[in-house]
Protein backbone atom coordinates (compact mmCIF):
# COMPACT_ATOMS: atom_id res chain seq x y z
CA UNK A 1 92.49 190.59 195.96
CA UNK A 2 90.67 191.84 198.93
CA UNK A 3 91.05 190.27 202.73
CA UNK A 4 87.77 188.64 201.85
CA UNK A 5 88.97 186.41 199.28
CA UNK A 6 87.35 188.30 196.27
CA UNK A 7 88.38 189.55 193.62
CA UNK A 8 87.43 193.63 193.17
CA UNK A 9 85.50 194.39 189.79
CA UNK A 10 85.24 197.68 188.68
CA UNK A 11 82.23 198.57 186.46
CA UNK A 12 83.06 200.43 183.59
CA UNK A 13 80.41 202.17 180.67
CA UNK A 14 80.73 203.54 177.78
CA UNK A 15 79.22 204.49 174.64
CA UNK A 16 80.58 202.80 171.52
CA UNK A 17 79.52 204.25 168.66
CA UNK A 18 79.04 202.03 165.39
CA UNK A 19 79.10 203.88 161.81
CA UNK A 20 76.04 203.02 159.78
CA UNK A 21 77.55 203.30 156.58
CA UNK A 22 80.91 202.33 155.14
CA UNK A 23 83.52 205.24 154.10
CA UNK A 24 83.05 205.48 149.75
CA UNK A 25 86.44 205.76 148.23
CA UNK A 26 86.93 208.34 145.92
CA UNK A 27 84.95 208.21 142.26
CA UNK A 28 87.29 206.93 139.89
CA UNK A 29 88.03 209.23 137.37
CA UNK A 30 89.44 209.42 133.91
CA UNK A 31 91.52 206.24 133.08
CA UNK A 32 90.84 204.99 136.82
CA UNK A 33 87.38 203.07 135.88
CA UNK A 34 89.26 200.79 133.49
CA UNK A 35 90.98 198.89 136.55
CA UNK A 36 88.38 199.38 138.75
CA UNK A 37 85.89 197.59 135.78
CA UNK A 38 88.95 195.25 135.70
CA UNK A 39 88.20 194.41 139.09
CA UNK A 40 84.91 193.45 138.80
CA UNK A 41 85.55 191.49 135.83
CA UNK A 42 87.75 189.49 137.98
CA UNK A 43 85.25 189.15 140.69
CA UNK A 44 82.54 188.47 138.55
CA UNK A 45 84.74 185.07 137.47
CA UNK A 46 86.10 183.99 140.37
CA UNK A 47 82.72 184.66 142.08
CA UNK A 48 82.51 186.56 145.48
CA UNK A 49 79.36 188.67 144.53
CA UNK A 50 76.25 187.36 145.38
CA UNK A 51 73.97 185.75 143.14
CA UNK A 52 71.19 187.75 143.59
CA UNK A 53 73.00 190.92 143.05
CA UNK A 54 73.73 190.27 139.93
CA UNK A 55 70.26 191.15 137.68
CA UNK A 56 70.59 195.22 139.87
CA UNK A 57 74.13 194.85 138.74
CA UNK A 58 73.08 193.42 134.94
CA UNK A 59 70.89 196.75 134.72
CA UNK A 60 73.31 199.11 136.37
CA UNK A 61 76.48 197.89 133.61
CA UNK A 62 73.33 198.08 130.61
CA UNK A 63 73.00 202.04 131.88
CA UNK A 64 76.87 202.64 131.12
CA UNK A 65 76.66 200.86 128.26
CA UNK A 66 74.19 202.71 127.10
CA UNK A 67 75.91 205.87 128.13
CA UNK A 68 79.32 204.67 125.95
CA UNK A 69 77.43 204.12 122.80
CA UNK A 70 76.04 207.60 123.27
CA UNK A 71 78.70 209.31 123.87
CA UNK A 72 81.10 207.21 121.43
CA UNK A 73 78.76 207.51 118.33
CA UNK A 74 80.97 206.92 114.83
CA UNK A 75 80.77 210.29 113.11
C-alpha cells in the first residue's frame, strides 16, 4: 500500500483470443460408427438434443439410410 493510503493498481492488456469453431474429432471409421450411432441412440432417448434439430437430423440419418440399402443390396 502506498504512504497515501491507496492501494497501487497496475493495468494490464492483453489479447485473448477465442476459437470460432470447436476442434472435430476424428471421422469414425470402420466398426467405430456403430458406437458412435449407439450414442446418439442414447441421446436421442434420454433427450439432450434439441427439438428443433431433429427434422435436419431426420433427413441427414434418411441420407445414410439410403446409402446402406445401396450399398447392401441382396444379390
Amino acid at each position: 500500500m502506498a504512504t497515501s493510503g491507496r492501494a497501487a493498481v497496475e493495468v494490464v492488456e492483453r489479447v485473448v483470443v477465442t476459437p470460432t469453431t470447436r476442434p472435430t474429432a476424428a471421422t469414425p471409421r470402420h466398426g467405430e460408427w456403430i458406437p458412435v450411432l449407439g450414442e446418439l441412440t442414447h441421446q436421442l432417448d434420454r433427450g439432450p438434443l434439441y427439438d428443433r434439430d431433429l427434422p435436419d437430423l431426420s433427413r441427414a440419418l434418411d441420407g445414410v439410410l439410403g446409402a446402406v440399402r445401396r450399398r447392401h443390396r441382396p444379390r
